[in-house]
PDB file of N, CA and C in Angstrom:
ATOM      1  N   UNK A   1     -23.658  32.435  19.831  1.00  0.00           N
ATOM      2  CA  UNK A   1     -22.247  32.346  20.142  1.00  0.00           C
ATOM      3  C   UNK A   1     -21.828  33.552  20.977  1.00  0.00           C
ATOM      4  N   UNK A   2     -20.921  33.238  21.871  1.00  0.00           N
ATOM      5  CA  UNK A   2     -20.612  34.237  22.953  1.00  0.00           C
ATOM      6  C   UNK A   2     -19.207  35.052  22.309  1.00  0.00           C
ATOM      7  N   UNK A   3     -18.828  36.122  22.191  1.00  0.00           N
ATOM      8  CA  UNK A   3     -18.158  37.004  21.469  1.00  0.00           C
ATOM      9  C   UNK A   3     -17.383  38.142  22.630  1.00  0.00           C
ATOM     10  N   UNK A   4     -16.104  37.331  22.717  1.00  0.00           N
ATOM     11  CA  UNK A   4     -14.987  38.088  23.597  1.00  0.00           C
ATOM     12  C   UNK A   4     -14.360  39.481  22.642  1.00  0.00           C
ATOM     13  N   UNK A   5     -14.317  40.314  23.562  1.00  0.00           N
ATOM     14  CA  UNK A   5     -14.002  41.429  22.802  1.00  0.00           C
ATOM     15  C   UNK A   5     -12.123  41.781  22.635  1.00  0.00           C
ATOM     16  N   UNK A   6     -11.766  40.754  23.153  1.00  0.00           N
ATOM     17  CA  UNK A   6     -10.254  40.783  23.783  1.00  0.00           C
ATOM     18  C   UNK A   6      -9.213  39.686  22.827  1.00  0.00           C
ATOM     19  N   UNK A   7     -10.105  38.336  22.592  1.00  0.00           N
ATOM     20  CA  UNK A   7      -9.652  37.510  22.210  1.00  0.00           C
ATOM     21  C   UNK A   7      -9.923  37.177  20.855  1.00  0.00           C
ATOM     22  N   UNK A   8      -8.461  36.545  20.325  1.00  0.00           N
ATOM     23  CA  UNK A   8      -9.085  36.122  19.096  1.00  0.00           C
ATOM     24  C   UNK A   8      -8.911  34.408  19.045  1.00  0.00           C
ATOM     25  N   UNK A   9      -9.554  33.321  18.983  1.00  0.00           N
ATOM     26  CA  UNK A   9      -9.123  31.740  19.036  1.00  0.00           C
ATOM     27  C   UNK A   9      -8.499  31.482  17.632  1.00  0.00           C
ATOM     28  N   UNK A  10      -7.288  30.755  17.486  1.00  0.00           N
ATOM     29  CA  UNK A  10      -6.858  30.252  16.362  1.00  0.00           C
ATOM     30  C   UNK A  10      -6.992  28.620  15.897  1.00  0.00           C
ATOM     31  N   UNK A  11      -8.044  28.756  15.574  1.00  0.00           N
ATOM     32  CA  UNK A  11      -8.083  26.829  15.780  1.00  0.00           C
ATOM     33  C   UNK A  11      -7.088  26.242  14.348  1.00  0.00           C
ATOM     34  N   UNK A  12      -6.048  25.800  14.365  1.00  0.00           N
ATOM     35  CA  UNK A  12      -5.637  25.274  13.552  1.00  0.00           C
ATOM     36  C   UNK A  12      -5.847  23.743  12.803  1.00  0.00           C
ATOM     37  N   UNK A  13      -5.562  23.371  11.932  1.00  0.00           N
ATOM     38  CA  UNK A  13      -5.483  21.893  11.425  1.00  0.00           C
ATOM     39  C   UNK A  13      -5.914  21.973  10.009  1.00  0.00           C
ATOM     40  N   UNK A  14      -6.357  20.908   9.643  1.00  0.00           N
ATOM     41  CA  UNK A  14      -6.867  20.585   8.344  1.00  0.00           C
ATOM     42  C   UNK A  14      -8.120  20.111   7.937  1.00  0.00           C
ATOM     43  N   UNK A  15      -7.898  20.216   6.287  1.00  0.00           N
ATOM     44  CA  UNK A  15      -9.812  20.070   5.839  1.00  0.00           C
ATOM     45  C   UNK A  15      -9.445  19.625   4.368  1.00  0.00           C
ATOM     46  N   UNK A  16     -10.629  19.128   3.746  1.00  0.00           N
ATOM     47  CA  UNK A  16     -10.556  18.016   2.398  1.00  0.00           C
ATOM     48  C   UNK A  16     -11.092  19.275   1.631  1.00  0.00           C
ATOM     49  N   UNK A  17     -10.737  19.776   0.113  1.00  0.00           N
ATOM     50  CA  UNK A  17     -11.120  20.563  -1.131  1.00  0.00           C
ATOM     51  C   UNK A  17     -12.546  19.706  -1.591  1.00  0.00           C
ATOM     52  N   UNK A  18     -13.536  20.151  -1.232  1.00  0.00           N
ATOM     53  CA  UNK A  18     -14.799  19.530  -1.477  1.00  0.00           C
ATOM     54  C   UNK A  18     -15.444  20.418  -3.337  1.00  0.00           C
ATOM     55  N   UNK A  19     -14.954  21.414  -3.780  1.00  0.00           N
ATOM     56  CA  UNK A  19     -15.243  21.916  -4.177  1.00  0.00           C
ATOM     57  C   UNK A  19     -14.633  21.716  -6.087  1.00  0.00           C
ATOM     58  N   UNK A  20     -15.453  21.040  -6.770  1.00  0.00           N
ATOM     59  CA  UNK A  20     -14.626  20.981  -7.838  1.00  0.00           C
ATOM     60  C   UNK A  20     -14.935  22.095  -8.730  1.00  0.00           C
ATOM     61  N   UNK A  21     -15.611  23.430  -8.702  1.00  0.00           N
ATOM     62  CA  UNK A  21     -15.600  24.141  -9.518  1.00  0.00           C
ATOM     63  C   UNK A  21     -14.423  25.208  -9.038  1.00  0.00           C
ATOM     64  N   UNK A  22     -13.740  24.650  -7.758  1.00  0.00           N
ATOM     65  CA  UNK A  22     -12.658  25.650  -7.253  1.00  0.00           C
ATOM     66  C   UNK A  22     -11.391  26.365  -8.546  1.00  0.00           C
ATOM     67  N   UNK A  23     -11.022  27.230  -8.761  1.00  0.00           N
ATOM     68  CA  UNK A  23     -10.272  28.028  -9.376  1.00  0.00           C
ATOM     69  C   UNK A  23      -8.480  27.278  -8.356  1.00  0.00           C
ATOM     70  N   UNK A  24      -8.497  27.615  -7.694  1.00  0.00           N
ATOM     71  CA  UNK A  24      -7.476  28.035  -6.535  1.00  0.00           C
ATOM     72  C   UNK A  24      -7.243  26.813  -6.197  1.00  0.00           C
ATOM     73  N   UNK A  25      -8.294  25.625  -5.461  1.00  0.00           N
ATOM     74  CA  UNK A  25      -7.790  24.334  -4.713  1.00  0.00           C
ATOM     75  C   UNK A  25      -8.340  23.412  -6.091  1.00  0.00           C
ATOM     76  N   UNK A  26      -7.807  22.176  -5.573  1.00  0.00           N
ATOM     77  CA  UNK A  26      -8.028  21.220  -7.074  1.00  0.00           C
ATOM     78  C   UNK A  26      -9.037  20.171  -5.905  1.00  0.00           C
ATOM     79  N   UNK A  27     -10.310  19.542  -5.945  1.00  0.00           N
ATOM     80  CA  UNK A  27     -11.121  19.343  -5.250  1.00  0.00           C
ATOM     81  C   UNK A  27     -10.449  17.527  -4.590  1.00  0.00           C
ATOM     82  N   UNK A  28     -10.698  17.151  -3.198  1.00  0.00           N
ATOM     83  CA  UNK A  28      -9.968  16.221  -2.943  1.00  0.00           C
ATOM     84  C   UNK A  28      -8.903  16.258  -2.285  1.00  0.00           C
ATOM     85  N   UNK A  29      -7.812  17.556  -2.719  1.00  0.00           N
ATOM     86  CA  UNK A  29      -6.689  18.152  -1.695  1.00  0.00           C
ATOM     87  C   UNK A  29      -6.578  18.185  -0.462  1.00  0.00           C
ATOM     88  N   UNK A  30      -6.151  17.791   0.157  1.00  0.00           N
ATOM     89  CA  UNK A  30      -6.458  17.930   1.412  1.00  0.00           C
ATOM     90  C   UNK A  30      -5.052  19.933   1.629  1.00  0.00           C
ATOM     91  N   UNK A  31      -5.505  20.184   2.593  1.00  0.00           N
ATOM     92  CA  UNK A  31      -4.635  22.214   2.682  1.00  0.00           C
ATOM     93  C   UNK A  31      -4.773  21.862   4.490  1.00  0.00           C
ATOM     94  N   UNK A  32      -3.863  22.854   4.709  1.00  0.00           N
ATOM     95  CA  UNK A  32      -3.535  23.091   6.244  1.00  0.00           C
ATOM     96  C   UNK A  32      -4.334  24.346   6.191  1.00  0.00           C
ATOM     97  N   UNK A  33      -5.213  24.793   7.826  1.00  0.00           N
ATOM     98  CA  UNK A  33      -6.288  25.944   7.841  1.00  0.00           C
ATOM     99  C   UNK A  33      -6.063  26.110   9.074  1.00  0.00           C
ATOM    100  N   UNK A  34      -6.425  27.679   9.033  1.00  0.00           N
ATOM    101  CA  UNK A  34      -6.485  28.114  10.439  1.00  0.00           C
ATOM    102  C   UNK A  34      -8.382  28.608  10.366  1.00  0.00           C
ATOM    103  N   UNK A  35      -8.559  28.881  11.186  1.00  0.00           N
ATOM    104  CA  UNK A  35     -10.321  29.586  11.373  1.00  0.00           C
ATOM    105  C   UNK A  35      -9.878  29.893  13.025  1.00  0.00           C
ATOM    106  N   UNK A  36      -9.880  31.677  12.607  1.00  0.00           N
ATOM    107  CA  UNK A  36     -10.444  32.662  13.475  1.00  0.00           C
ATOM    108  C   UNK A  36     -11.229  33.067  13.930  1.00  0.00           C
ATOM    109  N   UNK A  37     -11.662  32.831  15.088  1.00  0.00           N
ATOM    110  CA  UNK A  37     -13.120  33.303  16.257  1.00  0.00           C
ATOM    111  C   UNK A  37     -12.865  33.862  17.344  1.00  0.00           C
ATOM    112  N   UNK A  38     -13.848  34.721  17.068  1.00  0.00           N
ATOM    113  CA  UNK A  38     -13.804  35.531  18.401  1.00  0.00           C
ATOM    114  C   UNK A  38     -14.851  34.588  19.750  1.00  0.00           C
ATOM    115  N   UNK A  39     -15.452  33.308  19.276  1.00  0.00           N
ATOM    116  CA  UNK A  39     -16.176  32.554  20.130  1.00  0.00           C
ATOM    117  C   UNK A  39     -15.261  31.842  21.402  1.00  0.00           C
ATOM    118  N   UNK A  40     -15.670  33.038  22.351  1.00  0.00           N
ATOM    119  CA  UNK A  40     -14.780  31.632  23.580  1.00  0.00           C
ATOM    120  C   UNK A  40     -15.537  30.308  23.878  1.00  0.00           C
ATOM    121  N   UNK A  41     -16.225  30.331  23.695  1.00  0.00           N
ATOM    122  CA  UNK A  41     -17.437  28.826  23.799  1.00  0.00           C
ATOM    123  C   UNK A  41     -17.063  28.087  22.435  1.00  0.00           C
ATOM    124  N   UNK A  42     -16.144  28.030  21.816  1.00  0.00           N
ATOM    125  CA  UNK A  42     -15.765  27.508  20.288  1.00  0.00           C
ATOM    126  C   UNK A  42     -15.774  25.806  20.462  1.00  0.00           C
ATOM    127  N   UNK A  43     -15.334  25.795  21.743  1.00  0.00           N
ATOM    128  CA  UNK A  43     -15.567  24.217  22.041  1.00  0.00           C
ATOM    129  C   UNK A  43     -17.006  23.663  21.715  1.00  0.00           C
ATOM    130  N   UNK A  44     -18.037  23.638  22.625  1.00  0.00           N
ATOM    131  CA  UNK A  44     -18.912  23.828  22.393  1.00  0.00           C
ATOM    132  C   UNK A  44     -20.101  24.284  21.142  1.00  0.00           C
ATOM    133  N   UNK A  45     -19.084  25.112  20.254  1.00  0.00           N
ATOM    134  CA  UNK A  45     -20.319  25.403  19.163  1.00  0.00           C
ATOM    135  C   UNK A  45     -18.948  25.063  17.685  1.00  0.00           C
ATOM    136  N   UNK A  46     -18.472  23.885  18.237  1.00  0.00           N
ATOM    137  CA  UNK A  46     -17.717  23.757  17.121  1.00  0.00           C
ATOM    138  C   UNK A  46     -18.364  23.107  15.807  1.00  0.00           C
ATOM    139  N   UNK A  47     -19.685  22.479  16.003  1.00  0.00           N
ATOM    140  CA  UNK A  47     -20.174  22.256  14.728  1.00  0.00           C
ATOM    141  C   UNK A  47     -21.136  23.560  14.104  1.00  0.00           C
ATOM    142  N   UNK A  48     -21.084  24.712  14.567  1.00  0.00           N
ATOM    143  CA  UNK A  48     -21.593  25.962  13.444  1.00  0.00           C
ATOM    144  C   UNK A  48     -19.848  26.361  12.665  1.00  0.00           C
ATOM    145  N   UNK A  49     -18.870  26.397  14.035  1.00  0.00           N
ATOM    146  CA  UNK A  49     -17.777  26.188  13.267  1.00  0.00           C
ATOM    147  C   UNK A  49     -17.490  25.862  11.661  1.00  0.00           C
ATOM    148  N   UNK A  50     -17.127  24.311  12.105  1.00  0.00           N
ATOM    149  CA  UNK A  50     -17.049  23.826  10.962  1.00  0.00           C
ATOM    150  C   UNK A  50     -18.011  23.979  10.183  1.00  0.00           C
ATOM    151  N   UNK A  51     -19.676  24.219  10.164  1.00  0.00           N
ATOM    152  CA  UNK A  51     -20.342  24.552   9.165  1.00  0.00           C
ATOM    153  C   UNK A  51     -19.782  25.493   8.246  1.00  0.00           C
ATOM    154  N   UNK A  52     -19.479  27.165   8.808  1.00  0.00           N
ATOM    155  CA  UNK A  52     -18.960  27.662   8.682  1.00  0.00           C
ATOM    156  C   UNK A  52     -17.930  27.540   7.545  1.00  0.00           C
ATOM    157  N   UNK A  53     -16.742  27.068   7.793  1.00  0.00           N
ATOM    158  CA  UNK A  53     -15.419  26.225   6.566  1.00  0.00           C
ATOM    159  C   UNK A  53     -16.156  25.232   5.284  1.00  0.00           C
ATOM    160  N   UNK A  54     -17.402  24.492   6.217  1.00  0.00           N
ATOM    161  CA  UNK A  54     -17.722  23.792   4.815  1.00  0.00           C
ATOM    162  C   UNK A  54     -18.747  24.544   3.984  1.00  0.00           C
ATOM    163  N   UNK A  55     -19.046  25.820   4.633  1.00  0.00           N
ATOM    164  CA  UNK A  55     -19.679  26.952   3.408  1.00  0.00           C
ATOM    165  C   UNK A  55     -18.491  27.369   2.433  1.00  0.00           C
ATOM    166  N   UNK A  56     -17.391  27.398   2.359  1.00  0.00           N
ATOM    167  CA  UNK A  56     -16.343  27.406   2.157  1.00  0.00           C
ATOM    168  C   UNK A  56     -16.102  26.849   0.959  1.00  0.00           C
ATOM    169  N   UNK A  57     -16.707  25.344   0.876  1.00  0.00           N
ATOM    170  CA  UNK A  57     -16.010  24.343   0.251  1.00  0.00           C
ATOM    171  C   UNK A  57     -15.246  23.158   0.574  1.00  0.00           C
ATOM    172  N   UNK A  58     -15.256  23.195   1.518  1.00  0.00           N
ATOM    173  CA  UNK A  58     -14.299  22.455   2.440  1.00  0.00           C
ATOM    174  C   UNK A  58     -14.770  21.485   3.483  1.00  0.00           C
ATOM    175  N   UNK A  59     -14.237  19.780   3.623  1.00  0.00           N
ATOM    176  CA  UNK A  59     -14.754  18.626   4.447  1.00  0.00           C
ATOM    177  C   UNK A  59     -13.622  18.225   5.021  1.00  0.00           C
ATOM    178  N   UNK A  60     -13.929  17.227   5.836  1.00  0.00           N
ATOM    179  CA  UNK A  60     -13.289  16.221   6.268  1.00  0.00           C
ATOM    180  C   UNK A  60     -12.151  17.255   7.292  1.00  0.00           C
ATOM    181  N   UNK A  61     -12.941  17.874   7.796  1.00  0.00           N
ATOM    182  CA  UNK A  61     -12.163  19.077   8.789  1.00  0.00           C
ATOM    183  C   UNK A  61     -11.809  18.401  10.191  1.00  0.00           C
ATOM    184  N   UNK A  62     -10.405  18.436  10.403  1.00  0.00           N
ATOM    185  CA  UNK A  62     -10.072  18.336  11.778  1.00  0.00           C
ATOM    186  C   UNK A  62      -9.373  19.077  12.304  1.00  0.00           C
ATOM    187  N   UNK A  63      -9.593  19.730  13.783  1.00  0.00           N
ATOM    188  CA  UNK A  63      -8.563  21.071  14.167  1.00  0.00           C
ATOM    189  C   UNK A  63      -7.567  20.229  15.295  1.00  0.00           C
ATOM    190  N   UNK A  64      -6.686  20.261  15.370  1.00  0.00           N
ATOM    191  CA  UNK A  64      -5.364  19.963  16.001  1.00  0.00           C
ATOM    192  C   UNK A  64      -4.831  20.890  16.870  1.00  0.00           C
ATOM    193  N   UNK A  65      -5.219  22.420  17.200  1.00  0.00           N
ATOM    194  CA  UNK A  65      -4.491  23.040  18.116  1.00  0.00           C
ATOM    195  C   UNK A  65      -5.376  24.308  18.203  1.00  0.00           C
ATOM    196  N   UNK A  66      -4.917  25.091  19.362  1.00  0.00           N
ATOM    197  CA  UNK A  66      -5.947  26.527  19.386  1.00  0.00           C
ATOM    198  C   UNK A  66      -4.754  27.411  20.129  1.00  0.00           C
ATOM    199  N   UNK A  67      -4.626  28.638  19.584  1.00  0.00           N
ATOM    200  CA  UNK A  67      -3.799  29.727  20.581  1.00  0.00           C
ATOM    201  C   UNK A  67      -4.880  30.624  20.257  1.00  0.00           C
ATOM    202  N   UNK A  68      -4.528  31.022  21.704  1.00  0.00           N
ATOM    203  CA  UNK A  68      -5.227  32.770  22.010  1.00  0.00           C
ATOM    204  C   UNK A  68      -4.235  34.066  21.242  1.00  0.00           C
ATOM    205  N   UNK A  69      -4.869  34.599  21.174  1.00  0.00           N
ATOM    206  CA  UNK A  69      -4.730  36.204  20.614  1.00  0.00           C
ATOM    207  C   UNK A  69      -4.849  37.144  20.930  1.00  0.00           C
ATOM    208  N   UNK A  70      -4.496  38.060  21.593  1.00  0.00           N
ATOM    209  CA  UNK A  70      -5.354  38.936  22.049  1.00  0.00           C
ATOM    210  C   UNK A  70      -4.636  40.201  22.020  1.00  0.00           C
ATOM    211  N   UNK A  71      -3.510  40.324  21.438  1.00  0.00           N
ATOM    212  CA  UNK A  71      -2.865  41.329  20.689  1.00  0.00           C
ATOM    213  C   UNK A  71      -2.640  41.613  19.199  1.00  0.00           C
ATOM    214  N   UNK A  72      -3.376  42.322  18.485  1.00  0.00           N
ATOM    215  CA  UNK A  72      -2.592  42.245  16.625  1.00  0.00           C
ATOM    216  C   UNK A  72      -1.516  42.141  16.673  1.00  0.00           C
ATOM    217  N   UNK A  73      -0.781  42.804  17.032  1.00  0.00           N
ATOM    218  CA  UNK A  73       1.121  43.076  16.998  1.00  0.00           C
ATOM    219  C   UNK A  73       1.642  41.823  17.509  1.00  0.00           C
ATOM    220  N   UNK A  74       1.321  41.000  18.420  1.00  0.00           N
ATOM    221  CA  UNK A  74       2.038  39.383  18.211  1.00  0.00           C
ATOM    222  C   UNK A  74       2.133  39.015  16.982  1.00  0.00           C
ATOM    223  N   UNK A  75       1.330  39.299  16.194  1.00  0.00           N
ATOM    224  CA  UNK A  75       1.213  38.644  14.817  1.00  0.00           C
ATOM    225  C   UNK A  75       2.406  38.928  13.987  1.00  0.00           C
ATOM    226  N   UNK A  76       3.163  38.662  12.599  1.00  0.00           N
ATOM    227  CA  UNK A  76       4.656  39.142  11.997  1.00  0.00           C
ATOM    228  C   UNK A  76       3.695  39.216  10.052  1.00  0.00           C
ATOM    229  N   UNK A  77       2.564  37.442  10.255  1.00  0.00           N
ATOM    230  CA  UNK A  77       2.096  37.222   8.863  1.00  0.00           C
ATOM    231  C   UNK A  77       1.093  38.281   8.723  1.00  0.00           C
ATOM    232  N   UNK A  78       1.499  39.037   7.186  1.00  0.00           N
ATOM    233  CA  UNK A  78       0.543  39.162   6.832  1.00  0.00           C
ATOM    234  C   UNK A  78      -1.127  38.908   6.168  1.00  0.00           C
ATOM    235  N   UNK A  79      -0.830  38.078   6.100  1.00  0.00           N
ATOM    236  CA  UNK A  79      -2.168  37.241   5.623  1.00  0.00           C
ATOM    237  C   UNK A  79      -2.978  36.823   7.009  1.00  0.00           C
ATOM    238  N   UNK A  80      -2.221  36.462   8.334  1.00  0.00           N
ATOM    239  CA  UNK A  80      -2.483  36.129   9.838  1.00  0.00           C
ATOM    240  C   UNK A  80      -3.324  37.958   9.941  1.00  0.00           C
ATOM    241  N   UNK A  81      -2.602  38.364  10.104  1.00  0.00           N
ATOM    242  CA  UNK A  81      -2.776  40.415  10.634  1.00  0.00           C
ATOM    243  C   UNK A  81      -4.563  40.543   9.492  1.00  0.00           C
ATOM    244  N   UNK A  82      -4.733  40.320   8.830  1.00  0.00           N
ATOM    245  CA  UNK A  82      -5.703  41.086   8.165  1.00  0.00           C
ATOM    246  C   UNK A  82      -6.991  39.778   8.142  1.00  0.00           C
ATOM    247  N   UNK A  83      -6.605  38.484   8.719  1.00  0.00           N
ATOM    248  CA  UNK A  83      -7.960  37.446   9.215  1.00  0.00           C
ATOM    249  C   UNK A  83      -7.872  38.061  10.663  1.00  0.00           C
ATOM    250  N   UNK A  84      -6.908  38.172  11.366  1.00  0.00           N
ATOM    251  CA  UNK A  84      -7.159  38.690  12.172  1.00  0.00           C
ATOM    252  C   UNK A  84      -8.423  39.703  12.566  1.00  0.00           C
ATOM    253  N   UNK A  85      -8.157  40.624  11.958  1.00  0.00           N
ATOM    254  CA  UNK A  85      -8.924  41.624  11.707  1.00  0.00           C
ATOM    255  C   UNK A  85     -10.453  41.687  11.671  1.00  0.00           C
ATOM    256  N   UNK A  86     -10.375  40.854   9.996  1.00  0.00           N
ATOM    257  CA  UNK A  86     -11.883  40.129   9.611  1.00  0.00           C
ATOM    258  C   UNK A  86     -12.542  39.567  10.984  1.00  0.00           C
ATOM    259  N   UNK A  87     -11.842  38.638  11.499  1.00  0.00           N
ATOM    260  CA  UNK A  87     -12.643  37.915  12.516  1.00  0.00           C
ATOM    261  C   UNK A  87     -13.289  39.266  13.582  1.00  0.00           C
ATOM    262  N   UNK A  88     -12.177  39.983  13.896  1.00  0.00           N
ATOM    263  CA  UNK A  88     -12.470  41.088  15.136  1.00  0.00           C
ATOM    264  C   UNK A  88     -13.909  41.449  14.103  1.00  0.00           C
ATOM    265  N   UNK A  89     -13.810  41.808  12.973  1.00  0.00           N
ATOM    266  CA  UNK A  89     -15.141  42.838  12.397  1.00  0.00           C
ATOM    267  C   UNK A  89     -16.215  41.620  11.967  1.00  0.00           C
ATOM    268  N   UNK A  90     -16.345  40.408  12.143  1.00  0.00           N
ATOM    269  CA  UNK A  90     -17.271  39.377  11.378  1.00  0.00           C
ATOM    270  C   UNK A  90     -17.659  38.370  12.561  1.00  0.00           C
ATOM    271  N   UNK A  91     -16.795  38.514  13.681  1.00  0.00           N
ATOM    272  CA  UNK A  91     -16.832  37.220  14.603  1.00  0.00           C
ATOM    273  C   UNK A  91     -16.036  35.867  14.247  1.00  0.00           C
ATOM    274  N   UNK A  92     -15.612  35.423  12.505  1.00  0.00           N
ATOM    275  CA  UNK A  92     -14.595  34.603  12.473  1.00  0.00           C
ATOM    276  C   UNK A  92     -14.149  34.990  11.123  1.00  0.00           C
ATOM    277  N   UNK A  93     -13.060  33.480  10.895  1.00  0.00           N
ATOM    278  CA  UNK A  93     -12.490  34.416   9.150  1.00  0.00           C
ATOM    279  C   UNK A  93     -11.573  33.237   8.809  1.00  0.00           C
ATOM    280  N   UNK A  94     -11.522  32.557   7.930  1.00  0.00           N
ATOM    281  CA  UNK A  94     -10.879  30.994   7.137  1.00  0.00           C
ATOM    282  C   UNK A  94      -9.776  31.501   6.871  1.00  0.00           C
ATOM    283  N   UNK A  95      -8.786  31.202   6.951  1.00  0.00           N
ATOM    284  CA  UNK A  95      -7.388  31.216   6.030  1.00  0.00           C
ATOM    285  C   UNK A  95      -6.764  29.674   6.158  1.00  0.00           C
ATOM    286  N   UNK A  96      -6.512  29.238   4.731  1.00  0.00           N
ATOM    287  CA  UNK A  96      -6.328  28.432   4.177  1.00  0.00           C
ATOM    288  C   UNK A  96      -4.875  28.169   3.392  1.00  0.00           C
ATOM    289  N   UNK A  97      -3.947  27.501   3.232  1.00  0.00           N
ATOM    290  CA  UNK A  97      -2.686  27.528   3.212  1.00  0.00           C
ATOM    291  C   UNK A  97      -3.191  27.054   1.434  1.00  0.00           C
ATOM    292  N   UNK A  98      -2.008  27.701   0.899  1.00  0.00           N
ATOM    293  CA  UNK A  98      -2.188  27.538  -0.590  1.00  0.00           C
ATOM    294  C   UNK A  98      -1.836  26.140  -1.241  1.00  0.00           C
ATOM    295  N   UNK A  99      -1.043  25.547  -1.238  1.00  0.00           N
ATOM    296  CA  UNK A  99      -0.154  24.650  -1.025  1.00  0.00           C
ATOM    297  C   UNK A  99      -1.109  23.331  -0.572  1.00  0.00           C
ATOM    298  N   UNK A 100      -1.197  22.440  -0.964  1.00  0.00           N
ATOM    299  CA  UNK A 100      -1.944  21.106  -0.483  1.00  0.00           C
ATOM    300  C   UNK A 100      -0.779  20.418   0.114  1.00  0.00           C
ATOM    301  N   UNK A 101      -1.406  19.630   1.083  1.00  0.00           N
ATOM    302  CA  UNK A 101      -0.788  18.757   1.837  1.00  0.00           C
ATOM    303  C   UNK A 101      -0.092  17.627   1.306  1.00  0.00           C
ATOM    304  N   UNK A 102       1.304  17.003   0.858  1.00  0.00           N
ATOM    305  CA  UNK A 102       1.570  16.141   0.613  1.00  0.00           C
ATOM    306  C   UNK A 102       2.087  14.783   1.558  1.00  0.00           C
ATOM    307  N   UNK A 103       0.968  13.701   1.347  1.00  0.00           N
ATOM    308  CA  UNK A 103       1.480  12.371   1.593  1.00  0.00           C
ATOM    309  C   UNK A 103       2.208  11.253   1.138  1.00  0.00           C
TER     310      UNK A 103
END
């Protein structure tokens, strides 16, 4: 994976709670997710991506949108500011909305 030193990708959307020994998600849930990469080729290597989230725990992943990053201080969330981060020091970083999706 190719690793911009400038950018951070925000791929947003959603993913299924695959995980029934989860504490936190109840397994089946579907949660709103972001996954942070520093991969500008993310198109392209989007299935280590999603591998990635479903090390996690997590299926039935679809991303719906991507913004660039390339300043911390755009950011206001804290929970956004410190994946941020992770990704800059790891290459990417899951954040996961607490809250399940209701249909």
């Amino acid at each position: 994976m190719n690793h911009n030193d400038s950018k951070v990708y925000v791929l947003s959307g959603y993913a299924k709670c695959s995980t029934a020994n989860s504490e936190k998600y109840k397994e089946g849930n579907q949660h709103s997710i972001g996954l942070l990469t520093t991969d500008e080729n993310y198109q392209e290597n989007i299935t280590q991506l999603e591998a990635f989230v479903r090390g996690f725990g997590w299926d039935s992943i679809s991303f719906c949108m991507v913004e660039e990053v390339d300043d911390i201080n755009a950011l206001t969330n804290d929970v956004l500011i410190s994946s941020f981060i992770r990704a800059k020091e790891n290459g990417q970083s899951l954040v996961v909305n607490d809250l399940p999706i209701a249909v």
